[in-house]
Protein backbone atom coordinates (compact mmCIF):
# COMPACT_ATOMS: atom_id res chain seq x y z
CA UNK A 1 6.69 5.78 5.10
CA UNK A 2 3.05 6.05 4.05
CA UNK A 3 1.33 3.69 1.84
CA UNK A 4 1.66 4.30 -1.62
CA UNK A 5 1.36 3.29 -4.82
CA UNK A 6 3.96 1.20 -7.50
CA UNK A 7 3.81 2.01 -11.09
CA UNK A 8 5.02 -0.96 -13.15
CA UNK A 9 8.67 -0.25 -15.26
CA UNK A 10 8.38 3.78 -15.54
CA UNK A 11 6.69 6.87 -14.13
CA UNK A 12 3.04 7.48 -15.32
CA UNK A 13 1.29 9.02 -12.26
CA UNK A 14 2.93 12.83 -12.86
CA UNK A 15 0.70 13.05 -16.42
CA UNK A 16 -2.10 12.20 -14.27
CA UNK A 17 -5.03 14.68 -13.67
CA UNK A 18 -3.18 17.52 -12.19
CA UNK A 19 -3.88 17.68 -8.28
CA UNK A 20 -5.84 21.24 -7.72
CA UNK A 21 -3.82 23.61 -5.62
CA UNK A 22 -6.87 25.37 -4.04
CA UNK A 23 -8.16 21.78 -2.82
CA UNK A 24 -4.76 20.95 -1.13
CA UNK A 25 -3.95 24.48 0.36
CA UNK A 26 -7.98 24.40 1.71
CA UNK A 27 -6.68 20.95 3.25
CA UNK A 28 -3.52 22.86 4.83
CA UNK A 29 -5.54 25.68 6.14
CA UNK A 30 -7.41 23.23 8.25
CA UNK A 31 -4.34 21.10 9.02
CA UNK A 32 -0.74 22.48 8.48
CA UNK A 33 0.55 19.50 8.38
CA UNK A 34 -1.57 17.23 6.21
CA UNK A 35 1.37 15.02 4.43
CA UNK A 36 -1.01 14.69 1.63
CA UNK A 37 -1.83 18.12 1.16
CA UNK A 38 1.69 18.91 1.22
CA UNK A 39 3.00 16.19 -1.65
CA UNK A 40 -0.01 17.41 -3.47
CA UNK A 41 0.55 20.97 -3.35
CA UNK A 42 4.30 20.31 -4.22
CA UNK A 43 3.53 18.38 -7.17
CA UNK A 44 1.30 21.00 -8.55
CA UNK A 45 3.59 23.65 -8.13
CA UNK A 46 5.70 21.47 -10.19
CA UNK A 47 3.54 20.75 -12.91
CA UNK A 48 3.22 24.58 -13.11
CA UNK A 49 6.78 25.36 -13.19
CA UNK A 50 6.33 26.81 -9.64
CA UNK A 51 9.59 25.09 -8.89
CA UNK A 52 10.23 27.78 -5.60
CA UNK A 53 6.95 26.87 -4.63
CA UNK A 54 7.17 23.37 -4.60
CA UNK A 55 10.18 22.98 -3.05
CA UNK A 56 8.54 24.76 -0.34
CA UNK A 57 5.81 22.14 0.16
CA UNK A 58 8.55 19.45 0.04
CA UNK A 59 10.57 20.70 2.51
CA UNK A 60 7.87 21.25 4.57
CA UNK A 61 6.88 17.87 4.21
CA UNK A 62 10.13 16.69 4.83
CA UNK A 63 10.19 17.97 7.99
CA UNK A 64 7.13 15.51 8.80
CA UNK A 65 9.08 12.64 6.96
CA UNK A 66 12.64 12.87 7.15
CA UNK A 67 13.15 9.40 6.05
CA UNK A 68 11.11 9.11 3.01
CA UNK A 69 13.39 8.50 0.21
CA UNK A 70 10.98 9.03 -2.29
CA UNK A 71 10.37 12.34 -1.59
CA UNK A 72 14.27 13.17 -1.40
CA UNK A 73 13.96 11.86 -5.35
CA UNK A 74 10.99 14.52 -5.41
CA UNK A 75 13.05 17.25 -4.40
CA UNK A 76 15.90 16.24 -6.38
CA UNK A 77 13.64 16.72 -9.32
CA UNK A 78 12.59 20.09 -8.10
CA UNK A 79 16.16 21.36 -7.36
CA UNK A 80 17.19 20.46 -10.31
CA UNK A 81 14.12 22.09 -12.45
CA UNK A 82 14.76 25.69 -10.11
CA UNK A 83 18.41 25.90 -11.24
CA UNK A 84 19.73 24.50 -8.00
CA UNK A 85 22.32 22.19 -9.44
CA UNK A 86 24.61 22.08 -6.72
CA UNK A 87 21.66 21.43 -4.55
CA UNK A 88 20.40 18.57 -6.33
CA UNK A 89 24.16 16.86 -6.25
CA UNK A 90 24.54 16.59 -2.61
CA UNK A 91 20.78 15.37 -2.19
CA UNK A 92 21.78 12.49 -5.16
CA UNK A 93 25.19 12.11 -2.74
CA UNK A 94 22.86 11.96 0.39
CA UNK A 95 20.58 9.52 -1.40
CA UNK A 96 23.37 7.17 -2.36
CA UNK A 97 24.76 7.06 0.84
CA UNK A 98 21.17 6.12 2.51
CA UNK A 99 20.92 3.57 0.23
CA UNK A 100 24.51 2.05 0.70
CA UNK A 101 23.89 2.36 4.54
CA UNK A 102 21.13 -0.19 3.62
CA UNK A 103 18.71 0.81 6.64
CA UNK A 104 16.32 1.47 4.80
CA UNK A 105 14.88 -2.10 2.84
CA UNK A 106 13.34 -0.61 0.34
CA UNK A 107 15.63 1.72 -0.81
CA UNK A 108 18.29 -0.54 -0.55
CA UNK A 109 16.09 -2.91 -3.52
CA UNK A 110 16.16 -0.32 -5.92
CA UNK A 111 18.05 0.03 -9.13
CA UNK A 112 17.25 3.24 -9.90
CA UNK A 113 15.62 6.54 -8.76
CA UNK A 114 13.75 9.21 -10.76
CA UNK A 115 16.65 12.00 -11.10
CA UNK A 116 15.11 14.49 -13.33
CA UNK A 117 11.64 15.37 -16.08
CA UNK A 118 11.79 17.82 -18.02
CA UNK A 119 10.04 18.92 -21.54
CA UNK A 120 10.91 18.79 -24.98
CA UNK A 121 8.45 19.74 -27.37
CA UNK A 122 4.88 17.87 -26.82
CA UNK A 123 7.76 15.18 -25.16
CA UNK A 124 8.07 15.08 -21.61
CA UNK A 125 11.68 13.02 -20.55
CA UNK A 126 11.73 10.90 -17.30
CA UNK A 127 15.46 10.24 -16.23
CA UNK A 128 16.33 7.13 -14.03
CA UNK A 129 19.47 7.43 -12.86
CA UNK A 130 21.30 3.83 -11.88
CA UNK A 131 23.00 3.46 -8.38
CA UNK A 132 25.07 1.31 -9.65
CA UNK A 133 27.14 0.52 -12.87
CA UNK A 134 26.19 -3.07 -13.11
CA UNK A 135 26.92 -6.01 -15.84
CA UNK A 136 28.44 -5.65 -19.20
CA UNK A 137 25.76 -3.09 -20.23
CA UNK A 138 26.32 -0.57 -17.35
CA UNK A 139 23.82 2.58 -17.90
CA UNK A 140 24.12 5.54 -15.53
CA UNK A 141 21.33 7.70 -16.93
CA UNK A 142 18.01 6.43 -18.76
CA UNK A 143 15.87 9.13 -20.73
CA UNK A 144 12.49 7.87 -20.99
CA UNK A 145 10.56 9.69 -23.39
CA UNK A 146 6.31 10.00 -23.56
CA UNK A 147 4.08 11.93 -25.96
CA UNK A 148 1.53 14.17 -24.76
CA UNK A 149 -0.70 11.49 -24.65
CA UNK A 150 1.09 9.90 -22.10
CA UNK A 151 2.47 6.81 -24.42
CA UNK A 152 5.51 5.45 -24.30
CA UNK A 153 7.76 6.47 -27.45
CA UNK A 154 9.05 3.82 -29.84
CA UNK A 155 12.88 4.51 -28.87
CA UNK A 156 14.63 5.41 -25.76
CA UNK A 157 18.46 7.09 -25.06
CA UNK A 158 20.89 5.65 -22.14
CA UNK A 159 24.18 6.87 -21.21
CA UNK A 160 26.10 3.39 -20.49
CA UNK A 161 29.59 2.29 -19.98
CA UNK A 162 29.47 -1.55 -21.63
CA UNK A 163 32.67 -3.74 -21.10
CA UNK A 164 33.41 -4.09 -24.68
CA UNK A 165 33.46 -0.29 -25.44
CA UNK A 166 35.71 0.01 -22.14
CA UNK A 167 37.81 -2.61 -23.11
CA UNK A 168 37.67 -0.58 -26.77
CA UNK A 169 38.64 2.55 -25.55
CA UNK A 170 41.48 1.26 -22.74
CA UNK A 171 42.88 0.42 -25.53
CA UNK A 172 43.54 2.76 -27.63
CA UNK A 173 44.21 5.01 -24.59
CA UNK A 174 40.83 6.84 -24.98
CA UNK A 175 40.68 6.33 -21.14
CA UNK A 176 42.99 6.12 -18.11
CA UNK A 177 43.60 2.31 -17.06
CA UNK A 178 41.43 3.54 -13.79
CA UNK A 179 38.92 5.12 -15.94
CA UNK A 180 35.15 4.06 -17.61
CA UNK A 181 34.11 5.24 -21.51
CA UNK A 182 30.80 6.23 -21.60
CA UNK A 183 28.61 6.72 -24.48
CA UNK A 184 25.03 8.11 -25.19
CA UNK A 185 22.55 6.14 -27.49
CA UNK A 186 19.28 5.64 -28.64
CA UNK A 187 17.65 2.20 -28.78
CA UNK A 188 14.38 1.92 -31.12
CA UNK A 189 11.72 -0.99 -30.74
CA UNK A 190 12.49 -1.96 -34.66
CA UNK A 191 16.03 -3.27 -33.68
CA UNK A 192 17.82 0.06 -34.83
CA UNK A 193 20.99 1.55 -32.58
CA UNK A 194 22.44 4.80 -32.77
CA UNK A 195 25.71 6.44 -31.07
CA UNK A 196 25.41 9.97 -30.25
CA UNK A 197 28.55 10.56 -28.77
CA UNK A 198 31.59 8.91 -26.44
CA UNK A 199 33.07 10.36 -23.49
CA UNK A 200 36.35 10.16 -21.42
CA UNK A 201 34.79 9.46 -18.12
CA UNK A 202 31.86 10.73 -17.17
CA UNK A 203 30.31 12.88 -18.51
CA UNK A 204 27.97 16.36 -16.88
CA UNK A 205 24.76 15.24 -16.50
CA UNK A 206 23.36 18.72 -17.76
CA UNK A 207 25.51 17.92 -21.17
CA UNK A 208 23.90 14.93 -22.02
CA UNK A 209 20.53 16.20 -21.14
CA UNK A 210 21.01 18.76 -24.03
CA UNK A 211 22.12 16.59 -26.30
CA UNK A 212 19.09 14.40 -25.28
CA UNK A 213 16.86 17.41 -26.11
CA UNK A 214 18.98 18.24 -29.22
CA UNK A 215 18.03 14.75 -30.57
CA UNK A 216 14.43 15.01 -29.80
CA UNK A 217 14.61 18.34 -31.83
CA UNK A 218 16.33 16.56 -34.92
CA UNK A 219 19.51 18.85 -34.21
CA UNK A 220 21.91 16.49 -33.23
CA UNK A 221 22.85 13.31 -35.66
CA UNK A 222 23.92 10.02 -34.87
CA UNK A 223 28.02 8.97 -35.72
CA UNK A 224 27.04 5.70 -36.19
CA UNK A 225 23.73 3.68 -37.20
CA UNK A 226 22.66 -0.38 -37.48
CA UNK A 227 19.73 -2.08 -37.33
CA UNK A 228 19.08 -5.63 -35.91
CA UNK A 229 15.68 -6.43 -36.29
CA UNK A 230 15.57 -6.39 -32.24
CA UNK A 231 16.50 -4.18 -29.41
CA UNK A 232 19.58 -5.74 -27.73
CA UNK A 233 20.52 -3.73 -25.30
CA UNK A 234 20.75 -6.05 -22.67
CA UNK A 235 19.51 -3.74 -19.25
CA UNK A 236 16.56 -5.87 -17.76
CA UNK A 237 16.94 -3.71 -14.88
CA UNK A 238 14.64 -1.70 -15.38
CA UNK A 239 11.86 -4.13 -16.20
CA UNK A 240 11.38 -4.17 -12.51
CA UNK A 241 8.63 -1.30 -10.93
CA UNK A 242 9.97 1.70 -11.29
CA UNK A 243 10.96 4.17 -7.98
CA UNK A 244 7.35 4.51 -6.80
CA UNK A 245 5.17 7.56 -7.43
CA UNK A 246 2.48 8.96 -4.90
CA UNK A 247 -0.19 10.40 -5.03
């Protein structure tokens, strides 16, 4: 795997200055197989909603690097953005199962991988996806919001499955005995929690994604509402670096 570099806790190198397309096909004309030129190119075509085009470079470059995990999140994204859902699931499957093979170190050390982006508004979304539902606060999916300015927002939304809303919902026979709850919410840095929604197992990713959008868009309201003074949900995972970028 090439050398590259680690963003601290979430994504910030993809609202960088935009790599130029004519510089990095120039740098394929004179080699074809420049892996730079090729993640460049790729991640232009992406910031241009060239999705077709950028899985293209990817591919190509995956032919250089077939065991770059990174760029299997990179064309996960891509998939995903082209309409390609079914595509997308059995590269997440194929991910998983690299990283439970645990052959590859690094991979094997990460929490999370960089699933999805996608746009709402001047927002742009970064989803981390979870490989594994860990602790009391479990979270499967992470949304990540930035302004067009490239700052963090003052709230983020999970999808988690915590023990006490499992234990909650088993009860009351919301869930099989062999089933998980889930539930989406948002989590503000003044302390205040909101519940969007609960689920009997888990739920479509593309669903929640919606209803993420439909929240940033003030068309989807909260069932429920507190405010602590401090953000408690408890998911230090992802205080770690974040699946690096490259660039």
């Amino acid at each position: 795997m090439r050398a590259i570099l680690i963003i601290p806790f979430l994504v910030a190198s993809l609202l960088a200055e935009e790599p130029a397309k004519t510089e990095a096909k120039q740098a394929l004309k004179e080699n074809p197989n420049d892996p730079g030129a090729l993640y460049n190119l790729g991640l232009a075509c992406y910031l241009s909603d060239e999705y077709t085009e950028a899985i293209q470079a990817w591919e190509r470059l995956e032919k250089l690097e077939p065991g770059d995990w990174q760029l299997q999140a990179k064309l996960i994204q891509a998939y995903w953005a082209a309409g390609k859902e079914k595509d997308a699931a059995k590269r997440i499957e194929a991910l998983r199962k690299a990283r439970a093979a645990g052959s590859d170190t690094d991979l094997s050390e990460q929490k999370f991988f960089i699933r999805d982006q996608f746009v709402v508004g001047k927002v742009r979304v970064f989803t981390l996806e979870y490989f594994e539902l860990e602790g009391d606060h479990a979270l499967l999916w992470k949304f990540l919001p930035r302004d067009g300015d490239n700052k963090v927002l003052d709230r983020h939304f999970s999808l988690g499955s915590y023990a006490m809303t499992n234990e909650l919902m088993h009860a009351n026979g919301k869930v099989g005995p062999n089933e998980r709850g889930f539930h989406l919410d948002s989590y503000h840095t003044n302390g205040t929690h909101q519940t969007f929604g609960f689920y009997s197992g888990q739920p479509d990713y593309g669903v929640v994604r919606k209803q993420v959008t439909q929240i940033l868009e003030n068309k989807l309201e909260s069932i429920s509402s507190t405010t602590t003074g401090e953000n408690r949900e408890d998911d230090a995972t992802d205080k770690q670096p974040a699946a690096p970028e490259k660039k």
